[in-house]
PDB file of N, CA and C in Angstrom:
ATOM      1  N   UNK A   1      -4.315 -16.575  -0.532  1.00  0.00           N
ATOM      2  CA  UNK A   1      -3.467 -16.316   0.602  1.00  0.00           C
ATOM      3  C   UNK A   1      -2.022 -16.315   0.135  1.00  0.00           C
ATOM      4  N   UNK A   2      -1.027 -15.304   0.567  1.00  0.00           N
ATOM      5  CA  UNK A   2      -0.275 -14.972   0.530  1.00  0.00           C
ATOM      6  C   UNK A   2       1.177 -15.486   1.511  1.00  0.00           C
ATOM      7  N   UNK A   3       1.890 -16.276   1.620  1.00  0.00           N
ATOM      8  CA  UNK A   3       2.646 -16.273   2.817  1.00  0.00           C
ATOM      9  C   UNK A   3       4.241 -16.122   2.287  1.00  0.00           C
ATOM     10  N   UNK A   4       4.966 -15.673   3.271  1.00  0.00           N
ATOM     11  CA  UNK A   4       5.893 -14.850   3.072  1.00  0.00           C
ATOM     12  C   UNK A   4       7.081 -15.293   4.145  1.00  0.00           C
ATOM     13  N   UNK A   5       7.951 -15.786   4.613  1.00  0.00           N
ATOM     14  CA  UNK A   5       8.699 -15.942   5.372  1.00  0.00           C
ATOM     15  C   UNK A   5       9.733 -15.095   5.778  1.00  0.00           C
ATOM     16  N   UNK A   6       9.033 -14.261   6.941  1.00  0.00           N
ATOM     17  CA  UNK A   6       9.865 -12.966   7.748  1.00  0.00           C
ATOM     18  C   UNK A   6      11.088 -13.390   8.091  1.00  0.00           C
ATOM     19  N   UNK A   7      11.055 -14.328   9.254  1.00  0.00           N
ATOM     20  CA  UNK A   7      11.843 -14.512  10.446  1.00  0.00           C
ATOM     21  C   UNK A   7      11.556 -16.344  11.626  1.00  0.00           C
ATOM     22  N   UNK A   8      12.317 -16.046  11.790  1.00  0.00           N
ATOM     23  CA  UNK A   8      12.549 -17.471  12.425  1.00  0.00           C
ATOM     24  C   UNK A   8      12.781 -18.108  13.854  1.00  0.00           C
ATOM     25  N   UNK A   9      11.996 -18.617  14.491  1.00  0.00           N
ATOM     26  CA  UNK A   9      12.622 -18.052  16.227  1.00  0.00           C
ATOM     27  C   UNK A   9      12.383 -19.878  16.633  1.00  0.00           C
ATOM     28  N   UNK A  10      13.241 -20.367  17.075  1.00  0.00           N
ATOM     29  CA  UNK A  10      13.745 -21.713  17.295  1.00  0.00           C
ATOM     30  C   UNK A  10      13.175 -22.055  18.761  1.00  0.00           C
ATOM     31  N   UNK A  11      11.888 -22.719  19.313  1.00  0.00           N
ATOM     32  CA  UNK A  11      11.549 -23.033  20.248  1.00  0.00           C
ATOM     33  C   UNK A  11      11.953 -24.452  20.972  1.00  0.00           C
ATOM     34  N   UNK A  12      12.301 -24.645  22.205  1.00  0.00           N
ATOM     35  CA  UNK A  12      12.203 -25.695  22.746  1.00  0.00           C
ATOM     36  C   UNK A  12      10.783 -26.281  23.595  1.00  0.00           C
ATOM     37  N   UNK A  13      10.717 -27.381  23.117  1.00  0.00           N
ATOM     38  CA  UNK A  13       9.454 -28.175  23.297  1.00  0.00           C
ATOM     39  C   UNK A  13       9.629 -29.208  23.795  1.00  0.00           C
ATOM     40  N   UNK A  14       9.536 -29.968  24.809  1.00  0.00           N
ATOM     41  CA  UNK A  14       9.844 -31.620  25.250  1.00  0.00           C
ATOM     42  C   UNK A  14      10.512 -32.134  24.351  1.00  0.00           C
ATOM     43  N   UNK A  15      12.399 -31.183  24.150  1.00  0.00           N
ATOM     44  CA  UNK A  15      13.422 -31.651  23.437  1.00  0.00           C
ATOM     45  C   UNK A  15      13.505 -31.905  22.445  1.00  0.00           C
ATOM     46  N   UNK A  16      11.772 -31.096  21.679  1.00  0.00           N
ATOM     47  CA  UNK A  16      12.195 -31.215  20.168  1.00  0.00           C
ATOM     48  C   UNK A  16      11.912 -29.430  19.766  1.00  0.00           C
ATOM     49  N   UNK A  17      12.518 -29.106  18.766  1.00  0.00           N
ATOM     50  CA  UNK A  17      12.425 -27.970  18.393  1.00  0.00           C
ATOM     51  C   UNK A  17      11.426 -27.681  17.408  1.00  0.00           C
ATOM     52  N   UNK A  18      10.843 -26.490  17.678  1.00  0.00           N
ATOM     53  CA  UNK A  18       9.308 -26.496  17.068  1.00  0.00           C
ATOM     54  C   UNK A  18       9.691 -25.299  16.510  1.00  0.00           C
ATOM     55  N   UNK A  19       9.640 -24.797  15.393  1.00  0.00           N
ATOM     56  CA  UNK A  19       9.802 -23.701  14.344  1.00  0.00           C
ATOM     57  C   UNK A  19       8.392 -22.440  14.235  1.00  0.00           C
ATOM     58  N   UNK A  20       8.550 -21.387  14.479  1.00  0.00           N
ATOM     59  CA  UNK A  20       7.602 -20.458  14.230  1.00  0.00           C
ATOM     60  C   UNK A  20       8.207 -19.631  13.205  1.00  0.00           C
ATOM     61  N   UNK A  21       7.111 -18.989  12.653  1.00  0.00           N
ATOM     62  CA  UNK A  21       7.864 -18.341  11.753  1.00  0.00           C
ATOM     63  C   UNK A  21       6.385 -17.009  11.205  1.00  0.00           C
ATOM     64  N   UNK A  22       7.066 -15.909  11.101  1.00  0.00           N
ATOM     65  CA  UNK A  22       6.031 -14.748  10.439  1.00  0.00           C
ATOM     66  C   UNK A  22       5.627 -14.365   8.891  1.00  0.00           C
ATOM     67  N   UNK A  23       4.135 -15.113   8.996  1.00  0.00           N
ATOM     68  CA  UNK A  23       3.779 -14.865   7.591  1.00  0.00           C
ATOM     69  C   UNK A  23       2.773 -14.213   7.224  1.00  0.00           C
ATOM     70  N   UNK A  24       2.134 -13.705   5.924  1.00  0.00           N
ATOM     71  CA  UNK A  24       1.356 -12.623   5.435  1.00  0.00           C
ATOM     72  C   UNK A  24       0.868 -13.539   5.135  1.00  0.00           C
ATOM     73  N   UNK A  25      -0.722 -12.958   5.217  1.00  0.00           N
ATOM     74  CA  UNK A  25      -1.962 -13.306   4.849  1.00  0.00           C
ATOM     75  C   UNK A  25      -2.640 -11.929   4.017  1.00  0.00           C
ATOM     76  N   UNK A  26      -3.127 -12.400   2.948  1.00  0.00           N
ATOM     77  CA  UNK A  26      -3.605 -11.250   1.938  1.00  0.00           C
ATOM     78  C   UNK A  26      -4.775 -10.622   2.654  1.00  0.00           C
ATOM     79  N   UNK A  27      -5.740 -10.143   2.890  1.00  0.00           N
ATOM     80  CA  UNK A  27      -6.574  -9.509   3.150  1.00  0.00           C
ATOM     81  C   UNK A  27      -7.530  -8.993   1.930  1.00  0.00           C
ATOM     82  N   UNK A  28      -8.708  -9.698   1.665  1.00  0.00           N
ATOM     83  CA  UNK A  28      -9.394  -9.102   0.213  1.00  0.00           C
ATOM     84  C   UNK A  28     -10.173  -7.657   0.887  1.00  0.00           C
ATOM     85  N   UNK A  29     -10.269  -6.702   0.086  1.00  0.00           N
ATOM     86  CA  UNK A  29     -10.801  -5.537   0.140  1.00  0.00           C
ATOM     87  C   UNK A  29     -12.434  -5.761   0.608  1.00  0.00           C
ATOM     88  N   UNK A  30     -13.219  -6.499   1.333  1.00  0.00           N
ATOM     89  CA  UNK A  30     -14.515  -6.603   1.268  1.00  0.00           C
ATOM     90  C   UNK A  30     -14.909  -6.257   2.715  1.00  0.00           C
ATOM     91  N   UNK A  31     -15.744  -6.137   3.040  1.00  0.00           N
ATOM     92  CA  UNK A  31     -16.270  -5.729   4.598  1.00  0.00           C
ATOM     93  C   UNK A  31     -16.126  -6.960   5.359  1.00  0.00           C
ATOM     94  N   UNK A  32     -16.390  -8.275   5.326  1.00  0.00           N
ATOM     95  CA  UNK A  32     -16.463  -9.601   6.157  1.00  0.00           C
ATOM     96  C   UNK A  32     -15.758 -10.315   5.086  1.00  0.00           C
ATOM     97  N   UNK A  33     -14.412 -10.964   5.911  1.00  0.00           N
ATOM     98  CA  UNK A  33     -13.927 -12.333   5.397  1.00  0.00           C
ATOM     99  C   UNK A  33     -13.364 -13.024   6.449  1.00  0.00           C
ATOM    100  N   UNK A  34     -13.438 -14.590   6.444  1.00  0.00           N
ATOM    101  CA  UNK A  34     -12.605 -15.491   7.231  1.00  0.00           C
ATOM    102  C   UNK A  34     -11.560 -15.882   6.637  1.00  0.00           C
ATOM    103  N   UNK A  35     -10.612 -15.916   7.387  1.00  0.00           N
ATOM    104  CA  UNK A  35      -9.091 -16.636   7.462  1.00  0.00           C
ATOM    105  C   UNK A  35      -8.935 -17.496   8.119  1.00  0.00           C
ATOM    106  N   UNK A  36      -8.424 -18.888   7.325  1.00  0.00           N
ATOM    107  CA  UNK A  36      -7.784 -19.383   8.732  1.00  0.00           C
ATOM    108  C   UNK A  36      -6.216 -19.925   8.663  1.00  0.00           C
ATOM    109  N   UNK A  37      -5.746 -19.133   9.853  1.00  0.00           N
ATOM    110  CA  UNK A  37      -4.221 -18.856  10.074  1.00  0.00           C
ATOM    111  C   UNK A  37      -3.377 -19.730  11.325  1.00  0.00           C
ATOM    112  N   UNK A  38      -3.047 -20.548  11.116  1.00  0.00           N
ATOM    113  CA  UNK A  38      -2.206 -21.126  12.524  1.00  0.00           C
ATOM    114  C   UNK A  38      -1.642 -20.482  13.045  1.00  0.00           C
ATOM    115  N   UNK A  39      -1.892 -19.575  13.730  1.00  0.00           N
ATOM    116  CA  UNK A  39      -1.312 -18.705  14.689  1.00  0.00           C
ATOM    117  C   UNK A  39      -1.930 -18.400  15.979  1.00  0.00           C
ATOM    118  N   UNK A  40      -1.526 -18.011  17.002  1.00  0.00           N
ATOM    119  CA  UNK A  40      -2.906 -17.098  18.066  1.00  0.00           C
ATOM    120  C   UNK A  40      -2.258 -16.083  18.209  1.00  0.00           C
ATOM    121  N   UNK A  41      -1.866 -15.723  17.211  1.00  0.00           N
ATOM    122  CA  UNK A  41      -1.244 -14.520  17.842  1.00  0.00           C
ATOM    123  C   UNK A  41      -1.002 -13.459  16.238  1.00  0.00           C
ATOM    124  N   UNK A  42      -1.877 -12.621  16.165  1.00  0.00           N
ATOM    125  CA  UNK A  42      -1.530 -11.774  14.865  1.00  0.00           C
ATOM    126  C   UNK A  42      -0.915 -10.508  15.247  1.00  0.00           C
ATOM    127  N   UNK A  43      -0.205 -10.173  14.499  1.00  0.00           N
ATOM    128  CA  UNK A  43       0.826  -8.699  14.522  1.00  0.00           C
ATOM    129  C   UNK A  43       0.435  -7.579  14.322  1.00  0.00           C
ATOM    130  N   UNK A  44      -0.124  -7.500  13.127  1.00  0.00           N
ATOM    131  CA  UNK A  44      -0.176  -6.428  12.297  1.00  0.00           C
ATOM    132  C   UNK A  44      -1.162  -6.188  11.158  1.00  0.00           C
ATOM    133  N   UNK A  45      -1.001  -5.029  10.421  1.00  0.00           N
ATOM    134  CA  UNK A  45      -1.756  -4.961   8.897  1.00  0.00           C
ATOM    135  C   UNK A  45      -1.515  -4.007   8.032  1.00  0.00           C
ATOM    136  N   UNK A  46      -0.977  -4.068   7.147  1.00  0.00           N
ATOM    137  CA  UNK A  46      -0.205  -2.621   6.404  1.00  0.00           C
ATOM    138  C   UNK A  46      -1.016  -3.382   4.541  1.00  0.00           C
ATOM    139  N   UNK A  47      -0.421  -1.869   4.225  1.00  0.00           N
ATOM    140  CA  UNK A  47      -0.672  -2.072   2.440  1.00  0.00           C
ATOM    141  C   UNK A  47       0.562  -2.591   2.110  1.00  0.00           C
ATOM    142  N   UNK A  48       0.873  -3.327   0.833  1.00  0.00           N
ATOM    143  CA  UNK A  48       2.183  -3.801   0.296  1.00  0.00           C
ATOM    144  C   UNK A  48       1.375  -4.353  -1.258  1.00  0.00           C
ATOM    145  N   UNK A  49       2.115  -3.311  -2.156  1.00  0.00           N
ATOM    146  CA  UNK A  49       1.777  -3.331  -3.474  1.00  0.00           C
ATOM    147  C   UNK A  49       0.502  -3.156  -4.116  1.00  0.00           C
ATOM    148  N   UNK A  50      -0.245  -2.369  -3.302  1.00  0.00           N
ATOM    149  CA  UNK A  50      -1.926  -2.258  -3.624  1.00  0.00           C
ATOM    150  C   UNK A  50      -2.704  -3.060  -2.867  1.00  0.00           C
ATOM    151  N   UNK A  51      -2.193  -4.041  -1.851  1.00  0.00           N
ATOM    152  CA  UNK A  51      -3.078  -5.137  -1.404  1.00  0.00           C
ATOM    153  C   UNK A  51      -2.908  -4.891   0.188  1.00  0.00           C
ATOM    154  N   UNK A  52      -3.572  -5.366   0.860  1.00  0.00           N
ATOM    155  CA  UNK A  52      -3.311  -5.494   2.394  1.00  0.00           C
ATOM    156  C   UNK A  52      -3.702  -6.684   2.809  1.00  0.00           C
ATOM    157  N   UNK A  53      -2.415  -6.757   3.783  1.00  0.00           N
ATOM    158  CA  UNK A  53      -2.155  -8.237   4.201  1.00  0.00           C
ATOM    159  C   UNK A  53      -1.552  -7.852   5.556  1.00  0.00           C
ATOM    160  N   UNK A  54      -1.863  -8.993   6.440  1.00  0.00           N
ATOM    161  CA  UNK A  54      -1.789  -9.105   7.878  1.00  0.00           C
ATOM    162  C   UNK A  54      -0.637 -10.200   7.952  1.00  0.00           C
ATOM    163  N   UNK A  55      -0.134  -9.759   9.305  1.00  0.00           N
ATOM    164  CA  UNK A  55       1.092 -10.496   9.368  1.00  0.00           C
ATOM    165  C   UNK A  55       1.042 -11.402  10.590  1.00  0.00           C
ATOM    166  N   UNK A  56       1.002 -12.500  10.883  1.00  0.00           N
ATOM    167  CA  UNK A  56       0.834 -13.563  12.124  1.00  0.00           C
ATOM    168  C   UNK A  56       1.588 -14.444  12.234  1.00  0.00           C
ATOM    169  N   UNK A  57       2.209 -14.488  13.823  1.00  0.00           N
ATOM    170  CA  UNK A  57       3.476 -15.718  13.982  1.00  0.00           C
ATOM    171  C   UNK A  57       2.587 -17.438  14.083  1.00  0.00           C
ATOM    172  N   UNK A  58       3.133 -17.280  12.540  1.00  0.00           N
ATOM    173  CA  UNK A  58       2.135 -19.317  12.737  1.00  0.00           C
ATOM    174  C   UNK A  58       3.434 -20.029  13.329  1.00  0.00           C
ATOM    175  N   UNK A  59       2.208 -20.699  13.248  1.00  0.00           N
ATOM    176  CA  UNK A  59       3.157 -22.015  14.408  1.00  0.00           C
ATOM    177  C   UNK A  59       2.479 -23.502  13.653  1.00  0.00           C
ATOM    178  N   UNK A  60       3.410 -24.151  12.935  1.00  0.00           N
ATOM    179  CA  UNK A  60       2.777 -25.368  12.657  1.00  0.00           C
ATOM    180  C   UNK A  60       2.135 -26.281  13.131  1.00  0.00           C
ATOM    181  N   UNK A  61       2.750 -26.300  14.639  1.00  0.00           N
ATOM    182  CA  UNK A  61       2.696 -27.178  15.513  1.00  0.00           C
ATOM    183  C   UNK A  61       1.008 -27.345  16.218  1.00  0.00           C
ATOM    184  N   UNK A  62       0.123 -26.270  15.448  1.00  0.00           N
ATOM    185  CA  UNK A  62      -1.184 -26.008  16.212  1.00  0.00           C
ATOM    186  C   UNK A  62      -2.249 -26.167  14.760  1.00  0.00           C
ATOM    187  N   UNK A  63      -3.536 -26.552  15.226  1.00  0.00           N
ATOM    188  CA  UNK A  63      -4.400 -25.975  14.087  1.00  0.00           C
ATOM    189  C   UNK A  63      -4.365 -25.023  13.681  1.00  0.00           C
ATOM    190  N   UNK A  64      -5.011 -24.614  12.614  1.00  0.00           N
ATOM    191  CA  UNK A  64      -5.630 -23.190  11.784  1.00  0.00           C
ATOM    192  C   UNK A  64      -6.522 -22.802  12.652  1.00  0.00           C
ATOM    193  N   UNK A  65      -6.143 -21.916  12.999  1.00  0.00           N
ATOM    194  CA  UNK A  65      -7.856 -20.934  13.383  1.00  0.00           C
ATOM    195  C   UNK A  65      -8.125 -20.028  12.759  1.00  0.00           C
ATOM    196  N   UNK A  66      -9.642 -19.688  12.661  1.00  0.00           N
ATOM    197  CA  UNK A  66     -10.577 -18.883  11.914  1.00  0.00           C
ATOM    198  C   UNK A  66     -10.753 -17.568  12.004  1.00  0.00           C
ATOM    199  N   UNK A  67     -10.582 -17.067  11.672  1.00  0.00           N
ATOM    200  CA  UNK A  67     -10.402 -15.277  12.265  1.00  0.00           C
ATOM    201  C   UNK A  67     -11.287 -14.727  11.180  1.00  0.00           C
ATOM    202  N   UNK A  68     -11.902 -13.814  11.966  1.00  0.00           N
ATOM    203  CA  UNK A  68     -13.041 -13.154  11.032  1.00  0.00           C
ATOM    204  C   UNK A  68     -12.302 -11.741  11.117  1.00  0.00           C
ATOM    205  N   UNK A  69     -12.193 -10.902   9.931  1.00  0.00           N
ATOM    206  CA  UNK A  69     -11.896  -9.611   9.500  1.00  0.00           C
ATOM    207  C   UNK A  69     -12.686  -9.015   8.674  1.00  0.00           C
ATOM    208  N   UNK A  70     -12.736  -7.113   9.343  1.00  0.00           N
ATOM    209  CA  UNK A  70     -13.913  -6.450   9.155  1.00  0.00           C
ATOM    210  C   UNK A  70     -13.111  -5.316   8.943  1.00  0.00           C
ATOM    211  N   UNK A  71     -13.389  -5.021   7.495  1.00  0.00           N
ATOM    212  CA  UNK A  71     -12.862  -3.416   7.037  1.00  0.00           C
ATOM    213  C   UNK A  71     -13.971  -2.468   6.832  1.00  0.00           C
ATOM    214  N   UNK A  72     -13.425  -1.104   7.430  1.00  0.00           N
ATOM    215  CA  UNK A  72     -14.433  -0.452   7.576  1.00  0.00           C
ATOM    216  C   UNK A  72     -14.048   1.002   6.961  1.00  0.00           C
ATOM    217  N   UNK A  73     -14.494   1.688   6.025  1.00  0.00           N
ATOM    218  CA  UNK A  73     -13.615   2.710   5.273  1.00  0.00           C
ATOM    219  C   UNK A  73     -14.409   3.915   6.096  1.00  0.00           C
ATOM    220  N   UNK A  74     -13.344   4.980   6.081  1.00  0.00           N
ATOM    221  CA  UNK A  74     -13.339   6.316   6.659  1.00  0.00           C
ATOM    222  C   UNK A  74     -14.498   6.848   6.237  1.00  0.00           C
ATOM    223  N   UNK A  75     -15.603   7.579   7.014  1.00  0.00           N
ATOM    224  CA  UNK A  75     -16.741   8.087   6.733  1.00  0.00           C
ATOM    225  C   UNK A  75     -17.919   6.805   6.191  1.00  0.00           C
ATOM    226  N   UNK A  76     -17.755   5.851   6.210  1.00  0.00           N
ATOM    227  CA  UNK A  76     -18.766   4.758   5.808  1.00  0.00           C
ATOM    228  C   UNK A  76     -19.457   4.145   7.452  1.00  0.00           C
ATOM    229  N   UNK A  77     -20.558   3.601   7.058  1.00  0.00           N
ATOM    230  CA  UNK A  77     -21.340   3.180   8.106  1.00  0.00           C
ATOM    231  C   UNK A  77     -21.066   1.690   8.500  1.00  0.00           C
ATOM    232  N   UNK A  78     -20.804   1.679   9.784  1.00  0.00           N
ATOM    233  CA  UNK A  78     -20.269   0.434  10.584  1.00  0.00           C
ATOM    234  C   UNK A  78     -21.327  -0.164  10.595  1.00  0.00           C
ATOM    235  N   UNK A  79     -21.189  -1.546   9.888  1.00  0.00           N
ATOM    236  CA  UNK A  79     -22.269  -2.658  10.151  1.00  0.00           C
ATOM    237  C   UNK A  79     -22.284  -3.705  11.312  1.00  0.00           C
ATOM    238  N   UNK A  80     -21.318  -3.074  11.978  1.00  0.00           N
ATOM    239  CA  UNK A  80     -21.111  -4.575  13.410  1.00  0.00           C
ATOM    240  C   UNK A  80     -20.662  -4.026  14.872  1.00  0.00           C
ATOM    241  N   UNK A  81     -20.544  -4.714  15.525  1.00  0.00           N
ATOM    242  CA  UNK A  81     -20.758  -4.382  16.905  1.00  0.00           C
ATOM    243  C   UNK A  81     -19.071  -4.286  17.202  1.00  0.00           C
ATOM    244  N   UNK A  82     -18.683  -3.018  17.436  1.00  0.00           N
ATOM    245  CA  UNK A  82     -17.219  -2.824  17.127  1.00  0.00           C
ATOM    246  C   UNK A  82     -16.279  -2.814  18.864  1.00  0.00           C
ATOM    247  N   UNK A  83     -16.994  -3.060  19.858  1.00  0.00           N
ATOM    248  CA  UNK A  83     -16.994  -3.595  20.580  1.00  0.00           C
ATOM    249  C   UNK A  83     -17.019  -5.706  20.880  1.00  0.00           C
ATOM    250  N   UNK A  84     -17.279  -5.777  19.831  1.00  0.00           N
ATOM    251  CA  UNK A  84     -16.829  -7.164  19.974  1.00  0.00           C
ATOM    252  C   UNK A  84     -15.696  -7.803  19.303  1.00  0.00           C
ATOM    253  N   UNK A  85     -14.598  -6.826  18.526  1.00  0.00           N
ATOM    254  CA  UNK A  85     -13.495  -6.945  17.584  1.00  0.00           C
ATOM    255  C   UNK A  85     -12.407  -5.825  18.563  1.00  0.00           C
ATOM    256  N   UNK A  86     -11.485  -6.840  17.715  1.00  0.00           N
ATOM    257  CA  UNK A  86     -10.233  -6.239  18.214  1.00  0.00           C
ATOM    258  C   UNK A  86      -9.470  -4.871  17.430  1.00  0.00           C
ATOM    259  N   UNK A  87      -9.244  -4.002  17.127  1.00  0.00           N
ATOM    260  CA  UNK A  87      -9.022  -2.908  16.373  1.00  0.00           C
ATOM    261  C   UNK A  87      -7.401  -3.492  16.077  1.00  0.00           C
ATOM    262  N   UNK A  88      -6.885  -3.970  14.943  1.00  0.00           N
ATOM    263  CA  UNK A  88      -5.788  -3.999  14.372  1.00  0.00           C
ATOM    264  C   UNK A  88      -5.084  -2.774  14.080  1.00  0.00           C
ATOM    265  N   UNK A  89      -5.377  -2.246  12.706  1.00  0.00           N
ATOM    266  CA  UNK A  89      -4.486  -0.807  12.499  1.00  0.00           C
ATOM    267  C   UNK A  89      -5.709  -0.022  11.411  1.00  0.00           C
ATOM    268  N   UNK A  90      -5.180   1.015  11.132  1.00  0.00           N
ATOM    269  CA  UNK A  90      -5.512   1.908   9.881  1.00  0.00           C
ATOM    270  C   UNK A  90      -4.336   1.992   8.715  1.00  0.00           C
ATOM    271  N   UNK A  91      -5.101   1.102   7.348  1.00  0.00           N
ATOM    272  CA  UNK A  91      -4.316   1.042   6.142  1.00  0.00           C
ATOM    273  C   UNK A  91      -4.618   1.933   5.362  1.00  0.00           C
ATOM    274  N   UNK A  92      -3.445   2.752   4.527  1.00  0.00           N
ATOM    275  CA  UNK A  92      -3.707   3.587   3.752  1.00  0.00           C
ATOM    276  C   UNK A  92      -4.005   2.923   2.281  1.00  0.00           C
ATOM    277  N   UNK A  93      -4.507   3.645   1.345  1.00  0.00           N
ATOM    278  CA  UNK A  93      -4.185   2.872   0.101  1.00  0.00           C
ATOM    279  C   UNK A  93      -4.836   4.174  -0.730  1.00  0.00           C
ATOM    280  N   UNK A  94      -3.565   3.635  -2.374  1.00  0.00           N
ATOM    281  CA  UNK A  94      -4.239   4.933  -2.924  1.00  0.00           C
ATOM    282  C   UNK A  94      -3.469   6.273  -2.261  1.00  0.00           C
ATOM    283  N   UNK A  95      -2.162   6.491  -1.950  1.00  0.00           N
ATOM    284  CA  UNK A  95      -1.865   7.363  -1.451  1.00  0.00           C
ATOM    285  C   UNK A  95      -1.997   7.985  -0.590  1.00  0.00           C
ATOM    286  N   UNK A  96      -3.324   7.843   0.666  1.00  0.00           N
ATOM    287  CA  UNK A  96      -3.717   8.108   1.504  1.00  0.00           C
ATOM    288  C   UNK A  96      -4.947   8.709   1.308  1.00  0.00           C
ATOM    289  N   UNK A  97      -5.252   8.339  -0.300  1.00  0.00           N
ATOM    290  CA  UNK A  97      -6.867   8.673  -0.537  1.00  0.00           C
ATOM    291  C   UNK A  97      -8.099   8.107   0.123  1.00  0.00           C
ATOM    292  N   UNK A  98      -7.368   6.743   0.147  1.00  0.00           N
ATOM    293  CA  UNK A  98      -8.732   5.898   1.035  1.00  0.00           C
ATOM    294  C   UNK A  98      -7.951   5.357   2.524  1.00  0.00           C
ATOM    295  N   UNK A  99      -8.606   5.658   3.425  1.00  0.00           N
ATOM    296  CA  UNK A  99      -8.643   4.706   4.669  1.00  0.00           C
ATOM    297  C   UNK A  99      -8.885   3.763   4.917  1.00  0.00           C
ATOM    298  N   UNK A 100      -8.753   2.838   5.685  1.00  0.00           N
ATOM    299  CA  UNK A 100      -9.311   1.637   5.437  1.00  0.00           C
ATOM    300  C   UNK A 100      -8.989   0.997   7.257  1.00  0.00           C
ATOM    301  N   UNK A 101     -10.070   0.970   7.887  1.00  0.00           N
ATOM    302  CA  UNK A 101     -10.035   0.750   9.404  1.00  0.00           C
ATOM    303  C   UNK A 101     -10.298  -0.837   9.837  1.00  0.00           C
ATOM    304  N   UNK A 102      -9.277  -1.953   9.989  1.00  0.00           N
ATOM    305  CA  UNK A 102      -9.516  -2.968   9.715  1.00  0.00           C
ATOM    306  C   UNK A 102      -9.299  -3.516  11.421  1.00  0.00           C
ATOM    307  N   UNK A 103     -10.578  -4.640  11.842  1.00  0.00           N
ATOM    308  CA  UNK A 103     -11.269  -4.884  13.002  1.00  0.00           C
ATOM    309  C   UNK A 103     -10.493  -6.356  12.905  1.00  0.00           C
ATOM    310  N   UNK A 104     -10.636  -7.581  14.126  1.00  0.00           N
ATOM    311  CA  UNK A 104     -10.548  -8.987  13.940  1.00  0.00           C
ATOM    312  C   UNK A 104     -10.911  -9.313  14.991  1.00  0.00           C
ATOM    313  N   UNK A 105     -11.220 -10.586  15.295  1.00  0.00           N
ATOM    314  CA  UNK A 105     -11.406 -11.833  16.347  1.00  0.00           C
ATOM    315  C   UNK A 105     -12.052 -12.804  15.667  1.00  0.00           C
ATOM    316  N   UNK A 106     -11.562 -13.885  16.654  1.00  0.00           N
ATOM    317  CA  UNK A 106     -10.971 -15.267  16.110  1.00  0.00           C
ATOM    318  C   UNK A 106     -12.811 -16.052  16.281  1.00  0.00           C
ATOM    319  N   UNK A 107     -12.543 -16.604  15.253  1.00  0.00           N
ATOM    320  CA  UNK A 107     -14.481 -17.165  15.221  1.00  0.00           C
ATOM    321  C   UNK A 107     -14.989 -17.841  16.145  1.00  0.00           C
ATOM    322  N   UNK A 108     -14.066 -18.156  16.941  1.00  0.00           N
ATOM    323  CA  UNK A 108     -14.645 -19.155  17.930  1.00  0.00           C
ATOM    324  C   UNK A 108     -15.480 -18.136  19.258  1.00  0.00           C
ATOM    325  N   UNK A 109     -15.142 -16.684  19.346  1.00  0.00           N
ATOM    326  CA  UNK A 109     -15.284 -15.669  19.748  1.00  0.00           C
ATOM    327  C   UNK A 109     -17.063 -15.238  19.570  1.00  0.00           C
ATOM    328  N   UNK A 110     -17.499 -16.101  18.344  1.00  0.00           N
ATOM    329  CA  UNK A 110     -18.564 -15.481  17.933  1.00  0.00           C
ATOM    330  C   UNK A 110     -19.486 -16.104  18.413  1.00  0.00           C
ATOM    331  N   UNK A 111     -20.540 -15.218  18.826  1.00  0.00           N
ATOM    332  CA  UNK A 111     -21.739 -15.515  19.340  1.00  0.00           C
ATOM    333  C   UNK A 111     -22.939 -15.259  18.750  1.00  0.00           C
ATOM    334  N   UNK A 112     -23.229 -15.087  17.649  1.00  0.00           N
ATOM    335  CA  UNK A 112     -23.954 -15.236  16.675  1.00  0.00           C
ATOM    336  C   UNK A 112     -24.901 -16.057  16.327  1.00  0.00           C
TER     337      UNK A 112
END
């Protein structure tokens, strides 16, 4: 895992100030992986230097939660119920040789 410090947004909390802040999470190239990210709230997902990584406002102040992510490449066969994920973005990589259609929701979500 990768983290990266975007930006900074200064919350008030029962008079104490609670810090959030936007960080990258690597993303490995495989069809199913878990993360777990203190955040509830994820942004995004782009390529940056050959790799793709997702971007989420953590918040220290909370547990990690588990987020399951599902890449699914252009013309390949969907192994999961794509109705039960949230559609993030489409990453290029490789110049726009490969697609790469990347799904999420948070594990607690799963009914499995």
């Amino acid at each position: 895992m990768i983290r990266c410090t975007l930006q900074v947004n200064y919350v008030m909390r029962k008079g104490l100030i609670r810090v959030k802040r936007i960080f990258k999470y690597e993303i490995d190239l495989v069809e199913r992986q878990v993360i777990e990210i203190p955040s509830k709230t994820i942004l995004s997902v782009k390529e940056q230097n050959g790799a793709i990584v997702s971007y989420a406002i953590a918040d220290s102040d909370i547990e990690p939660t588990k987020y399951e992510f599902l890449i699914s490449g252009t013309g390949h066969s969907i192994t999961f119920e794509v109705e039960d994920y949230k559609f993030l973005d489409t990453v290029k990589m490789n110049n726009g040789s490969l697609m790469f259609h990347i799904f999420y929701r948070r594990c607690k979500e799963l009914t499995r």
